[in-house]
PDB file of N, CA and C in Angstrom:
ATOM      1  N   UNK A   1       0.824  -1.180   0.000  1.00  0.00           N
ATOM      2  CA  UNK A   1       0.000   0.000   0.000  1.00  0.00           C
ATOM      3  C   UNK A   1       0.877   1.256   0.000  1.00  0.00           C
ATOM      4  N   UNK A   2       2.038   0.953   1.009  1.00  0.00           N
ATOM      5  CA  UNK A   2       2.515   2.552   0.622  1.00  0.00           C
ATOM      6  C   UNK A   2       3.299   2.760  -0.645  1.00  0.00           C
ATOM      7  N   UNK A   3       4.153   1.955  -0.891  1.00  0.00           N
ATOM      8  CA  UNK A   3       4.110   1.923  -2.608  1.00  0.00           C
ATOM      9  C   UNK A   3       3.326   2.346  -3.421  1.00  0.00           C
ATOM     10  N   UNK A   4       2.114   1.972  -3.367  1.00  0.00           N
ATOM     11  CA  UNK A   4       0.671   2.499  -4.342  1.00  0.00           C
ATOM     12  C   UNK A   4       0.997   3.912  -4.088  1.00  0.00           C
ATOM     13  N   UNK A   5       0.768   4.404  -2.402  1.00  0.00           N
ATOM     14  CA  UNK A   5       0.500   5.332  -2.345  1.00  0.00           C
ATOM     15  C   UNK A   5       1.769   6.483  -2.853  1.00  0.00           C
ATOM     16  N   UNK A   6       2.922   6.045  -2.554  1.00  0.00           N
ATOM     17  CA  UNK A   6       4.396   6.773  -3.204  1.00  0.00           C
ATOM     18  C   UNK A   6       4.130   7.269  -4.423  1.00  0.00           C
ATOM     19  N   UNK A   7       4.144   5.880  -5.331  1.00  0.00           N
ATOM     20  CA  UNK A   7       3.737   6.127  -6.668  1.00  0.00           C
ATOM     21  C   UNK A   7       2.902   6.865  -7.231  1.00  0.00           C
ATOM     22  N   UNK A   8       1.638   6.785  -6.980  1.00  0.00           N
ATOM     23  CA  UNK A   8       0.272   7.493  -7.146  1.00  0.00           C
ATOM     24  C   UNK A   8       0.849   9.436  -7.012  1.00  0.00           C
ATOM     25  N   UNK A   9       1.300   9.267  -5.720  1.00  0.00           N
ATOM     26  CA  UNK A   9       1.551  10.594  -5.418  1.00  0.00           C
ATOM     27  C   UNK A   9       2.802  11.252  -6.015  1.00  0.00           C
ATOM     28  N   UNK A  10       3.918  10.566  -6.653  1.00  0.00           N
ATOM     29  CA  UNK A  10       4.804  10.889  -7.039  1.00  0.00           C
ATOM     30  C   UNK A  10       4.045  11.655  -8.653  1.00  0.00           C
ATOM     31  N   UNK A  11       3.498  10.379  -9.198  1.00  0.00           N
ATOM     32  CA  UNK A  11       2.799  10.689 -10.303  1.00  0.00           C
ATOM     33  C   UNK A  11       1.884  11.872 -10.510  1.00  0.00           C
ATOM     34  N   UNK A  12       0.835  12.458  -9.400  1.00  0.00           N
ATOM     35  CA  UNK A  12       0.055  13.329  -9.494  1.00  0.00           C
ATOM     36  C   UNK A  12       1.306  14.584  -9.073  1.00  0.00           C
ATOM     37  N   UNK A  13       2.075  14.302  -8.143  1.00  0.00           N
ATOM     38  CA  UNK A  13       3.100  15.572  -8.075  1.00  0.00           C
ATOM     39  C   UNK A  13       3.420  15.961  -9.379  1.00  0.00           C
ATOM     40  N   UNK A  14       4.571  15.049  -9.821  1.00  0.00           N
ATOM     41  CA  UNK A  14       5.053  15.313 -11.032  1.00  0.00           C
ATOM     42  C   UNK A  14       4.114  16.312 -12.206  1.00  0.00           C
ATOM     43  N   UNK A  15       2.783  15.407 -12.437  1.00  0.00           N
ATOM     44  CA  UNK A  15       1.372  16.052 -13.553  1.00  0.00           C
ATOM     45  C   UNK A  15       1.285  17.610 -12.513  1.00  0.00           C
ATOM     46  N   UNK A  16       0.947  17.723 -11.622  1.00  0.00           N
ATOM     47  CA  UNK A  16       0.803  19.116 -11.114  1.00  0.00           C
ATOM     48  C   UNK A  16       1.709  19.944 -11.109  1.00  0.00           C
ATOM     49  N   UNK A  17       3.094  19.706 -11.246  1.00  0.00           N
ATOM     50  CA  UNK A  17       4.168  20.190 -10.899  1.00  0.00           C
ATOM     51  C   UNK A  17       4.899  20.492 -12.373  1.00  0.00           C
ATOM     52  N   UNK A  18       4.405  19.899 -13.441  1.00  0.00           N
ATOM     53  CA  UNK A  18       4.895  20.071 -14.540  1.00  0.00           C
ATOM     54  C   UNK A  18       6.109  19.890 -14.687  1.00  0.00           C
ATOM     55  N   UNK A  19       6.926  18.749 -14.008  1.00  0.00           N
ATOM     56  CA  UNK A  19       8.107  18.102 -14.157  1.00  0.00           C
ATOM     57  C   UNK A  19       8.463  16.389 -14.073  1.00  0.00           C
ATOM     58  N   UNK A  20       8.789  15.737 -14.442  1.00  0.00           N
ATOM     59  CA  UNK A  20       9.242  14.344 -14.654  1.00  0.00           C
ATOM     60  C   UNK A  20      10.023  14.501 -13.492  1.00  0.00           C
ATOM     61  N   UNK A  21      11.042  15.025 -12.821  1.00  0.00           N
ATOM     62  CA  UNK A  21      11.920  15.130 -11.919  1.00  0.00           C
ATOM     63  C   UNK A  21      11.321  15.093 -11.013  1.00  0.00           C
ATOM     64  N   UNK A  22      11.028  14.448  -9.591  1.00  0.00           N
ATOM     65  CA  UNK A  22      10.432  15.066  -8.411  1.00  0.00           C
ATOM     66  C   UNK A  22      10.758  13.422  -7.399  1.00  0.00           C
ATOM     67  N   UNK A  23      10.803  14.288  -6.546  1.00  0.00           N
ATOM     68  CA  UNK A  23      11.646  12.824  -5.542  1.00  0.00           C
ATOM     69  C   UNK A  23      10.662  13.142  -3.858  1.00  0.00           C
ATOM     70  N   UNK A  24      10.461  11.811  -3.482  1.00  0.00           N
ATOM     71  CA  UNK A  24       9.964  11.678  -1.993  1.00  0.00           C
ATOM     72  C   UNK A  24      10.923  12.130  -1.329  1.00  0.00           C
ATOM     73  N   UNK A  25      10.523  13.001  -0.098  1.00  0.00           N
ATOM     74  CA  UNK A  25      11.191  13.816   0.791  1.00  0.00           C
ATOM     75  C   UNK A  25      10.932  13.287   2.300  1.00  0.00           C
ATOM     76  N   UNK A  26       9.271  13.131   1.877  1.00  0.00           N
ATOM     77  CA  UNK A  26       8.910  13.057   3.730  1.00  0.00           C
ATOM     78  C   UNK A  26       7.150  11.876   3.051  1.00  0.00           C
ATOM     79  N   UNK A  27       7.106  11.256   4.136  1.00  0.00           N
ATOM     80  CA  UNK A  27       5.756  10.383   4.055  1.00  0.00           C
ATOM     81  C   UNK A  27       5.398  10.608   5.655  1.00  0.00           C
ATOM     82  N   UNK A  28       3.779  11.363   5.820  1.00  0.00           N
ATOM     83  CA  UNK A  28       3.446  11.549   7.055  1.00  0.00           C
ATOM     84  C   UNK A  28       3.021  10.285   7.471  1.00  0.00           C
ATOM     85  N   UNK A  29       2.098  10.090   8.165  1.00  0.00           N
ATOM     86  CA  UNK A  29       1.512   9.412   9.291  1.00  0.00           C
ATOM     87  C   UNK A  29       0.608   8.612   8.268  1.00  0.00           C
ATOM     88  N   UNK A  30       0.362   7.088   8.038  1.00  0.00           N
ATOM     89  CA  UNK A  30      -0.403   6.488   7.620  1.00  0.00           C
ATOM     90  C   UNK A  30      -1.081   5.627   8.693  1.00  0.00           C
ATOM     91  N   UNK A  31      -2.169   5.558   8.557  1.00  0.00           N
ATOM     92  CA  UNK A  31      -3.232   4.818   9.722  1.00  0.00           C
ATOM     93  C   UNK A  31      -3.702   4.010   8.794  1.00  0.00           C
ATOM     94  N   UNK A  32      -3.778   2.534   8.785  1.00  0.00           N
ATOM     95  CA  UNK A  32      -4.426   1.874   7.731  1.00  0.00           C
ATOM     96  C   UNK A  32      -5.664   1.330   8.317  1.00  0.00           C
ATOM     97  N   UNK A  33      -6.761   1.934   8.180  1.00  0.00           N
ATOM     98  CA  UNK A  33      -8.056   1.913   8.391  1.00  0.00           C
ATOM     99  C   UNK A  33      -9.190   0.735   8.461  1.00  0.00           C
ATOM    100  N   UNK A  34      -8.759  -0.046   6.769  1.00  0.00           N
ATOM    101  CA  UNK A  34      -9.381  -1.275   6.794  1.00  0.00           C
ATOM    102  C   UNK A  34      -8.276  -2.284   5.864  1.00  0.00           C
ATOM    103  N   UNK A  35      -9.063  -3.417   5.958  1.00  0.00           N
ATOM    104  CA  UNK A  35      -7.812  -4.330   5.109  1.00  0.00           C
ATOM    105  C   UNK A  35      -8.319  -4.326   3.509  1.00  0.00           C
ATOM    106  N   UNK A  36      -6.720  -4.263   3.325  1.00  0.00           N
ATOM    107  CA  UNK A  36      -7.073  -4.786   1.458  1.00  0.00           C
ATOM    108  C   UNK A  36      -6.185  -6.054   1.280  1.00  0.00           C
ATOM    109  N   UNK A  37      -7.304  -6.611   0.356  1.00  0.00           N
ATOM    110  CA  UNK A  37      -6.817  -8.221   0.143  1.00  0.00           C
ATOM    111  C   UNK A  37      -6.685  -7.973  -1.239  1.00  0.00           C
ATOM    112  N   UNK A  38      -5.505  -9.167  -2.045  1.00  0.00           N
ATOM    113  CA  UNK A  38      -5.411  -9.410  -3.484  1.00  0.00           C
ATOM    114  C   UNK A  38      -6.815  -9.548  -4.199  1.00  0.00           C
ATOM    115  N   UNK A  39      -7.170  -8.891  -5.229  1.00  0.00           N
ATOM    116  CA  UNK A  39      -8.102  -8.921  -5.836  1.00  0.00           C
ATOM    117  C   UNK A  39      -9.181  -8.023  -5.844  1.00  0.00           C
ATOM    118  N   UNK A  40      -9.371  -6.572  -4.634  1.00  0.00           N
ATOM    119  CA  UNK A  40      -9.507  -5.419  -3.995  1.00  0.00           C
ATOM    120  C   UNK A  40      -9.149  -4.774  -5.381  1.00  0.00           C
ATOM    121  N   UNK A  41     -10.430  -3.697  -5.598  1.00  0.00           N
ATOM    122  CA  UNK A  41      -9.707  -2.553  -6.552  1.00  0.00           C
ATOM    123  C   UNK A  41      -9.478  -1.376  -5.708  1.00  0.00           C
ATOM    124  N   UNK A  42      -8.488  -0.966  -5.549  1.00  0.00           N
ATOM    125  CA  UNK A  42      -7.736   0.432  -5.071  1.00  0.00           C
ATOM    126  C   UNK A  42      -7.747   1.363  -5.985  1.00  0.00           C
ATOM    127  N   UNK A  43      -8.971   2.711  -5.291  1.00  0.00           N
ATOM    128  CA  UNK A  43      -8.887   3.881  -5.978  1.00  0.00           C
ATOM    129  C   UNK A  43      -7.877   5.109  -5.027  1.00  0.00           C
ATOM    130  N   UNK A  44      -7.279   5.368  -5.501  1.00  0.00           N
ATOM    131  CA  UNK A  44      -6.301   6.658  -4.854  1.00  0.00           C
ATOM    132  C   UNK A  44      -6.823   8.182  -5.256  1.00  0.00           C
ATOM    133  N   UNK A  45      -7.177   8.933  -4.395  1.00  0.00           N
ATOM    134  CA  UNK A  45      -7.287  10.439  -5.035  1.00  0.00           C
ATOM    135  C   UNK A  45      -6.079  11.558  -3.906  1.00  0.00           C
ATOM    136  N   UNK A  46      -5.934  12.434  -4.579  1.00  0.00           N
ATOM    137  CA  UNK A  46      -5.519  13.073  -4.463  1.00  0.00           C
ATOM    138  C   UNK A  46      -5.371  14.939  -4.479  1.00  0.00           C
ATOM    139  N   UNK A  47      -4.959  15.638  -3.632  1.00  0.00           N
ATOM    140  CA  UNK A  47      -4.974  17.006  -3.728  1.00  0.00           C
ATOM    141  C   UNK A  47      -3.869  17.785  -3.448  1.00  0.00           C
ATOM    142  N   UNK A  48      -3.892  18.992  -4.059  1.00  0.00           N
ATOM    143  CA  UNK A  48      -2.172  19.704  -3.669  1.00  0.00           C
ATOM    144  C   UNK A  48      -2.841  20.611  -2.278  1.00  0.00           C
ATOM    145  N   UNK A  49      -2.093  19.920  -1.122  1.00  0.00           N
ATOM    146  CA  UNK A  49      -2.101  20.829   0.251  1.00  0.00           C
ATOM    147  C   UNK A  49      -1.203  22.172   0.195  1.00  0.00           C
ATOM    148  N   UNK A  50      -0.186  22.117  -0.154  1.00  0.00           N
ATOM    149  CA  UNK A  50       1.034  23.116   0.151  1.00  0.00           C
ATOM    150  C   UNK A  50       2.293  23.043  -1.325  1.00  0.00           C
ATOM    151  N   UNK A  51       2.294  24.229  -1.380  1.00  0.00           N
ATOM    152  CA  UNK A  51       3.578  24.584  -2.302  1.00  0.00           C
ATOM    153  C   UNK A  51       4.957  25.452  -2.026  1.00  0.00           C
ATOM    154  N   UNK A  52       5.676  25.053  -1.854  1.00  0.00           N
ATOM    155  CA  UNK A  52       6.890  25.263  -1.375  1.00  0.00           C
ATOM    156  C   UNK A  52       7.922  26.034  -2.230  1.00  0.00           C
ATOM    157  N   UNK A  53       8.949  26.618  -1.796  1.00  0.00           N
ATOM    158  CA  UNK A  53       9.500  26.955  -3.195  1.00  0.00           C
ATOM    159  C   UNK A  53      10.064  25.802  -3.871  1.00  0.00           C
ATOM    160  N   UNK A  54      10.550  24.594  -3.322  1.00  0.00           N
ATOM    161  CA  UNK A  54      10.791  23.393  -3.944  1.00  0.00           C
ATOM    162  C   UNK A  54      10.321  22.859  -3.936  1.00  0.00           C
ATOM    163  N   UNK A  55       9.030  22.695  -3.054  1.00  0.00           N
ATOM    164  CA  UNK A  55       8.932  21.351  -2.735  1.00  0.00           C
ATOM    165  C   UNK A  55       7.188  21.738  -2.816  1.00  0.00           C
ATOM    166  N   UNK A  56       6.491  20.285  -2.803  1.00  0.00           N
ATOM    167  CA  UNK A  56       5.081  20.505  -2.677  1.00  0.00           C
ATOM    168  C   UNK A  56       4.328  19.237  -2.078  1.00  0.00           C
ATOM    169  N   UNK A  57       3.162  19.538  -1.200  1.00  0.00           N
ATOM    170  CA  UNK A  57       3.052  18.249  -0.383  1.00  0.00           C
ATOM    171  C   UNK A  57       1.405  18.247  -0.778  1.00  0.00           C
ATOM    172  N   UNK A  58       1.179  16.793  -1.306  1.00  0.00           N
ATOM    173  CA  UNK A  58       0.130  16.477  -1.933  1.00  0.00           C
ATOM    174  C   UNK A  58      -0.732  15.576  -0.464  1.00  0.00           C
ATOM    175  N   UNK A  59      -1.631  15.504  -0.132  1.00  0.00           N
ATOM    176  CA  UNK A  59      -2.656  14.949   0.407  1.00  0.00           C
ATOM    177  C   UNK A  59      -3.331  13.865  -0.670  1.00  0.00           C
ATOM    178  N   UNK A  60      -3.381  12.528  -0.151  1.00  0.00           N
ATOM    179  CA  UNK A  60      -3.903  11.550  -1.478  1.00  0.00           C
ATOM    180  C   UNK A  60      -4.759  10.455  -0.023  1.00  0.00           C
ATOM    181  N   UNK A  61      -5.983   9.942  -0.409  1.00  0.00           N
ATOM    182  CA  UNK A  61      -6.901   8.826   0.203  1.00  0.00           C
ATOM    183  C   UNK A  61      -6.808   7.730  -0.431  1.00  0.00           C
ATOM    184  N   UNK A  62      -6.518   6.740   0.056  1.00  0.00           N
ATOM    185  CA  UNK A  62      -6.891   5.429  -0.905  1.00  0.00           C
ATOM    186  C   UNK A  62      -8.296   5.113  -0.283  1.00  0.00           C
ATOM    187  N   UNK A  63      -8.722   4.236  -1.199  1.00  0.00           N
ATOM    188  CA  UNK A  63     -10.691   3.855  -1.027  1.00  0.00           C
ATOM    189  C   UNK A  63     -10.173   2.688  -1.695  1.00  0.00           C
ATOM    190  N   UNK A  64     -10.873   1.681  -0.789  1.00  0.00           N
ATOM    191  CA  UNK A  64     -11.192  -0.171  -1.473  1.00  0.00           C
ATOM    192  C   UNK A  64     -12.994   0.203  -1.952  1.00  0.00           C
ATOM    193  N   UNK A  65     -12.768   0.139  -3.376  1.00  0.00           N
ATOM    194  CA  UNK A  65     -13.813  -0.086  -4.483  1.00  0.00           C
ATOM    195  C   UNK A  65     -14.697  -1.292  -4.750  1.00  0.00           C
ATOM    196  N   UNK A  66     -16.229  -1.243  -4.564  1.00  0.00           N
ATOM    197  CA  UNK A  66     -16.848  -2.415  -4.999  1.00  0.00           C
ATOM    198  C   UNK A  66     -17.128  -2.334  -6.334  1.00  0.00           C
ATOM    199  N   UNK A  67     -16.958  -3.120  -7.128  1.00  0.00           N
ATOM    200  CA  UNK A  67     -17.813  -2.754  -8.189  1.00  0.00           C
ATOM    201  C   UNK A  67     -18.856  -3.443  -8.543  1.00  0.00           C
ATOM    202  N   UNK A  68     -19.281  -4.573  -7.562  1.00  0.00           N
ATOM    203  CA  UNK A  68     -20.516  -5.117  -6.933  1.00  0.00           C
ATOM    204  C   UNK A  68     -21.829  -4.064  -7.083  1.00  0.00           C
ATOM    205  N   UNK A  69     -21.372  -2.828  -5.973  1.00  0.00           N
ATOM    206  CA  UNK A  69     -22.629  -1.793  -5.349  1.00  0.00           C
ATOM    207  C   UNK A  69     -22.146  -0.424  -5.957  1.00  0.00           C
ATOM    208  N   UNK A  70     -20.545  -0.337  -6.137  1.00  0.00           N
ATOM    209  CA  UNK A  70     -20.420   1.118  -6.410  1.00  0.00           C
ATOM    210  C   UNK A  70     -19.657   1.850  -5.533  1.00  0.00           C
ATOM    211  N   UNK A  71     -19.900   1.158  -3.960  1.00  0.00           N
ATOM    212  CA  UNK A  71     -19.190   1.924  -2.636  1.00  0.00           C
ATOM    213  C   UNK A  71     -17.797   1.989  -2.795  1.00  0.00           C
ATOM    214  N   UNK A  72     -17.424   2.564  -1.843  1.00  0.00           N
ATOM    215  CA  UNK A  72     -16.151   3.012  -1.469  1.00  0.00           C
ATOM    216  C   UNK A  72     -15.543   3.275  -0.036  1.00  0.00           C
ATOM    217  N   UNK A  73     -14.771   2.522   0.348  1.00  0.00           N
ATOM    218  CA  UNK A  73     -14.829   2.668   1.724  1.00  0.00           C
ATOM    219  C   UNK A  73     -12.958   3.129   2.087  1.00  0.00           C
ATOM    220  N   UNK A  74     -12.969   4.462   2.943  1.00  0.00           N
ATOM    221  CA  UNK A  74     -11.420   4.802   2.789  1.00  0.00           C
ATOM    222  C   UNK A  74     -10.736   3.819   3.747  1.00  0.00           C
ATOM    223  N   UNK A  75      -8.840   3.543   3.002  1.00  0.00           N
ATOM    224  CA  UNK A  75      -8.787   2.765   3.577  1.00  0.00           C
ATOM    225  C   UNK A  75      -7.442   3.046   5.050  1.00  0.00           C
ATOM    226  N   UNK A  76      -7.179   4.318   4.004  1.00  0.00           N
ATOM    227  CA  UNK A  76      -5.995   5.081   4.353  1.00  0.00           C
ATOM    228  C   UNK A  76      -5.749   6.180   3.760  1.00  0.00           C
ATOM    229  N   UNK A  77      -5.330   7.382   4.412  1.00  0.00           N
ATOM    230  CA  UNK A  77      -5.149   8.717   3.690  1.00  0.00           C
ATOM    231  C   UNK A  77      -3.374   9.046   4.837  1.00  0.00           C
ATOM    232  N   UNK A  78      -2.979  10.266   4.062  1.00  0.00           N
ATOM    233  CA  UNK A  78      -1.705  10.111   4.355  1.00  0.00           C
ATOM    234  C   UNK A  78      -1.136  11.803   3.564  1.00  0.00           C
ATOM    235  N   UNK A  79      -0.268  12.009   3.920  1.00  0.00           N
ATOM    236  CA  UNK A  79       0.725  14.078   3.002  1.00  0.00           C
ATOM    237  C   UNK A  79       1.616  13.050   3.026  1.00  0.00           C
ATOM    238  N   UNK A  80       1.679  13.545   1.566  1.00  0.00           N
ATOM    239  CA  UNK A  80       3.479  13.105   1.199  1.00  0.00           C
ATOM    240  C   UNK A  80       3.973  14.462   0.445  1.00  0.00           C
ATOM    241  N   UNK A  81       5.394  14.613   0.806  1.00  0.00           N
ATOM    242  CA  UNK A  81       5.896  15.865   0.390  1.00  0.00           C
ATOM    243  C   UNK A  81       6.875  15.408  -0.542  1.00  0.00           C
ATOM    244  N   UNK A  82       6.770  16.214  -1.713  1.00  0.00           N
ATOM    245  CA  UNK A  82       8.007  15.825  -2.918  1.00  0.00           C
ATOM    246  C   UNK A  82       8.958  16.714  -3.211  1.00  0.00           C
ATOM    247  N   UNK A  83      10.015  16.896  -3.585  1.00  0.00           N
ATOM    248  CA  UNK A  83      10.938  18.071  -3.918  1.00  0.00           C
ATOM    249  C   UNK A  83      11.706  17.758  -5.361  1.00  0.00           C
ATOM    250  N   UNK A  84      11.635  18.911  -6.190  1.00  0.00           N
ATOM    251  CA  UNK A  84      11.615  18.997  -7.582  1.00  0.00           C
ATOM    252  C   UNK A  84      13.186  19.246  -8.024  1.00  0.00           C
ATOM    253  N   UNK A  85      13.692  17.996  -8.277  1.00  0.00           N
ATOM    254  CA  UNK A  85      15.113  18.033  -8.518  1.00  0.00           C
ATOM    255  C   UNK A  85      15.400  18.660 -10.285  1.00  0.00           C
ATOM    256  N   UNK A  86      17.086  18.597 -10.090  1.00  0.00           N
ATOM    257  CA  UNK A  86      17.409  19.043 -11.756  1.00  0.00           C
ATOM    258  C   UNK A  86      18.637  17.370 -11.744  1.00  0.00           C
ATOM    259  N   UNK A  87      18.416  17.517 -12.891  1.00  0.00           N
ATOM    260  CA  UNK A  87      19.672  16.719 -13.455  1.00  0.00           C
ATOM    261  C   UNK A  87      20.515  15.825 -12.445  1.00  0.00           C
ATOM    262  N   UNK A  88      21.247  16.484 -11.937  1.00  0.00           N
ATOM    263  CA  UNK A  88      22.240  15.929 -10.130  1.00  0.00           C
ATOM    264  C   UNK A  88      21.544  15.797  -8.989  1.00  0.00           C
ATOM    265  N   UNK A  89      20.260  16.012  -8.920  1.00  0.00           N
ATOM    266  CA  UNK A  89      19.329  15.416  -7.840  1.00  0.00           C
ATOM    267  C   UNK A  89      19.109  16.563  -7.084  1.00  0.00           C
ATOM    268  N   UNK A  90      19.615  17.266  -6.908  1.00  0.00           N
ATOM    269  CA  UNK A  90      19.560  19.037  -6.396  1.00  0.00           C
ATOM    270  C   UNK A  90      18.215  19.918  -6.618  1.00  0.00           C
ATOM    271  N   UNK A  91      17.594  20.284  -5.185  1.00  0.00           N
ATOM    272  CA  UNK A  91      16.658  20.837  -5.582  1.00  0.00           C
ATOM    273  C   UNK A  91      16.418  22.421  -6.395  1.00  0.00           C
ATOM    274  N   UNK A  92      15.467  22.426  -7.021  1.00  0.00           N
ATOM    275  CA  UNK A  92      15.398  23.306  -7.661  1.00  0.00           C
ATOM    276  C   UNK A  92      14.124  24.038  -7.599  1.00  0.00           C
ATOM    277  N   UNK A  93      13.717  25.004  -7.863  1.00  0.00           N
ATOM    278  CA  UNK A  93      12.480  25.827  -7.877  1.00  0.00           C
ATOM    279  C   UNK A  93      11.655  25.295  -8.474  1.00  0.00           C
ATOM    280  N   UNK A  94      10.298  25.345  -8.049  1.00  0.00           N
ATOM    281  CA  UNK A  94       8.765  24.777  -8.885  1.00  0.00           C
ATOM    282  C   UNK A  94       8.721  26.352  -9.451  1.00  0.00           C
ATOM    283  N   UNK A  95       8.906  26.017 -10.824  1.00  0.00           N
ATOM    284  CA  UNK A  95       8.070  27.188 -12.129  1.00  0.00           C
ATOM    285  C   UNK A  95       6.952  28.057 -11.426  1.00  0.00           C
ATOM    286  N   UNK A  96       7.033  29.370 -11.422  1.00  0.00           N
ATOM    287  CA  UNK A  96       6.009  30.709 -11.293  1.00  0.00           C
ATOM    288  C   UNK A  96       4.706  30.114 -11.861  1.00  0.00           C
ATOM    289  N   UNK A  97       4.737  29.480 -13.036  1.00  0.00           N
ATOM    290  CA  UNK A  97       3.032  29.048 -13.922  1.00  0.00           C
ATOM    291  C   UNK A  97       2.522  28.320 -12.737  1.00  0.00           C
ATOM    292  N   UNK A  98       3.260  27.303 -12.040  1.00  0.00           N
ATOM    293  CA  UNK A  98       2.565  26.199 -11.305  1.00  0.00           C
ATOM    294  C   UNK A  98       2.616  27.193  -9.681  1.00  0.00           C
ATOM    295  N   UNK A  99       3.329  28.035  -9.003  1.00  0.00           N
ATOM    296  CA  UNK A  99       3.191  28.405  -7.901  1.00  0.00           C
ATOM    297  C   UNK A  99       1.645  29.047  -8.448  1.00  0.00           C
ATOM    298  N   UNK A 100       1.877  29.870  -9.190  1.00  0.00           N
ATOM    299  CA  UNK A 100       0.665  30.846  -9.906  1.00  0.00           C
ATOM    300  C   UNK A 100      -0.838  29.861  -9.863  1.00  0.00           C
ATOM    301  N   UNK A 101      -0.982  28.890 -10.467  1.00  0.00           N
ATOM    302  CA  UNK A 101      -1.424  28.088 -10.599  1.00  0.00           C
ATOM    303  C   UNK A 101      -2.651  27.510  -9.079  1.00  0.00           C
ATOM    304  N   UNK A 102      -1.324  27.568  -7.793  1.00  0.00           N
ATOM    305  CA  UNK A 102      -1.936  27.004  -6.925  1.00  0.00           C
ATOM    306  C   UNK A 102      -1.659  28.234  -5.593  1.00  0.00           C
ATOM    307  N   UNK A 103      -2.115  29.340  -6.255  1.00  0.00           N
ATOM    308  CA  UNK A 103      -1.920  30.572  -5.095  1.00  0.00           C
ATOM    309  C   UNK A 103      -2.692  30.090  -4.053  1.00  0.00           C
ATOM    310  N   UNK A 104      -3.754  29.623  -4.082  1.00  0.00           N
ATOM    311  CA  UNK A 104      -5.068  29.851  -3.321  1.00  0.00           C
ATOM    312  C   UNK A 104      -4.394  28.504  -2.114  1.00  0.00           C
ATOM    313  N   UNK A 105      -3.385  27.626  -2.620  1.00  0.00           N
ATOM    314  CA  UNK A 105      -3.085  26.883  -1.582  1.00  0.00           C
ATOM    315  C   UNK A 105      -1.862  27.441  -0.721  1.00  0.00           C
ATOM    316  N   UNK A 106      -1.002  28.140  -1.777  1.00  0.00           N
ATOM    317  CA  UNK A 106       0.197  29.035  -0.748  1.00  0.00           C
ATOM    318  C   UNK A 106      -0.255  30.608  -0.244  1.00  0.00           C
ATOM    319  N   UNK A 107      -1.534  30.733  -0.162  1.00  0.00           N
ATOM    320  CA  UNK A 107      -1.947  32.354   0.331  1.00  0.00           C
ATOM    321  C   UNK A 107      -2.662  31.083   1.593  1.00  0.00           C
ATOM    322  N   UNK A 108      -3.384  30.182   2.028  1.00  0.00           N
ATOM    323  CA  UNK A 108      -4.302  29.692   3.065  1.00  0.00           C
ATOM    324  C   UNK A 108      -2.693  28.707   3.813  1.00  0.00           C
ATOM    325  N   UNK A 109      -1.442  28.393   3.047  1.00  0.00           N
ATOM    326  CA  UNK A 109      -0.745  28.015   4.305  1.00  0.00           C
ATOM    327  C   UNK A 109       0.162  29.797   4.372  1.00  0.00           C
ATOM    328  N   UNK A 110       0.343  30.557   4.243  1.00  0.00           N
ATOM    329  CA  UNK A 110       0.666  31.761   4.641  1.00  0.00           C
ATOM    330  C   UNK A 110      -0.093  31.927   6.015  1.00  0.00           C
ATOM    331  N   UNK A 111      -1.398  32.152   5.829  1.00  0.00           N
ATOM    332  CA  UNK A 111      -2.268  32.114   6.651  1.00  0.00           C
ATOM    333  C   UNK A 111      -1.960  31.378   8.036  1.00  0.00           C
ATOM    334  N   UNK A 112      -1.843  30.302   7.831  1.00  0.00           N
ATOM    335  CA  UNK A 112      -1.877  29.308   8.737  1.00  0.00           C
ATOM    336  C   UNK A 112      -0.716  29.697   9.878  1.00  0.00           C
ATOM    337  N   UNK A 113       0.724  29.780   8.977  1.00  0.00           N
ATOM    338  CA  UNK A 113       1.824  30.419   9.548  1.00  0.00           C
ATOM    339  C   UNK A 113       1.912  31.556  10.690  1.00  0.00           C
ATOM    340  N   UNK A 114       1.082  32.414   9.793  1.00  0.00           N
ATOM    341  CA  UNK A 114       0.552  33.459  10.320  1.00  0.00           C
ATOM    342  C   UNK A 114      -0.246  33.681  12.326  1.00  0.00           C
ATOM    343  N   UNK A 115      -1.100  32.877  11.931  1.00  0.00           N
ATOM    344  CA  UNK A 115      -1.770  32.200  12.829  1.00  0.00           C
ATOM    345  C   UNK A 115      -0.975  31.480  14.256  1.00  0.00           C
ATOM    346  N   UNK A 116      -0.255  30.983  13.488  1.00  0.00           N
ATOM    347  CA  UNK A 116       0.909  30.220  14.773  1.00  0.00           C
ATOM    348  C   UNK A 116       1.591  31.265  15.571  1.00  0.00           C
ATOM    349  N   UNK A 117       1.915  32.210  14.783  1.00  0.00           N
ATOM    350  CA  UNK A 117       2.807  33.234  15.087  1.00  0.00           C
ATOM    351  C   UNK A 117       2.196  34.069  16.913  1.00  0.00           C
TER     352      UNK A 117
END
């Protein structure tokens, strides 16, 4: 499962992030909720929580799928944070289009910061 979930999230980083380059940094807290057995369809979704100047930490749920009834029952959710390498593995800046892109998530953790303060 956390494989699925690495992958999954590496993959939606990367598509959001508009780079092939992007490497696991940090995997939060997974609680695995219910069991999945071989033969279980695993749906994964996903959302961008936070954007970093390198780095960006996606929020993703896995759900065990019937396709019996239709349901969905979560099985595990989890932040994984990725950081956007160049060439030598070195991080590098996420592109202005994509910060631009996801203001509304780096103006509400500003906020948050803020808040702590």
């Amino acid at each position: 499962m956390l494989a699925w979930l690495d992958e999954a999230g590496a993959a939606f980083a990367s598509q959001s992030c508009d780079t092939p380059r992007i490497v696991t940094v940090k995997l939060s807290e997974v609680v695995l909720k219910k069991p999945v057995r071989v033969g279980h369809i695993i749906k994964i979704y996903g959302r961008v929580c936070a954007v970093g100047t390198t780095s960006v930490t996606i929020y993703l749920e896995a759900r065990r799928h019937s396709p019996y009834n239709g349901t969905q029952r979560t099985v595990c959710e989890t932040e994984i944070t990725f950081v956007r390498i160049d060439g030598d593995g070195e991080p590098i800046p996420i592109s202005e289009k994509v910060r631009h892109k996801f203001e509304d998530v780096i103006d509400a953790d500003k906020v948050k910061d803020k808040a702590k303060d």
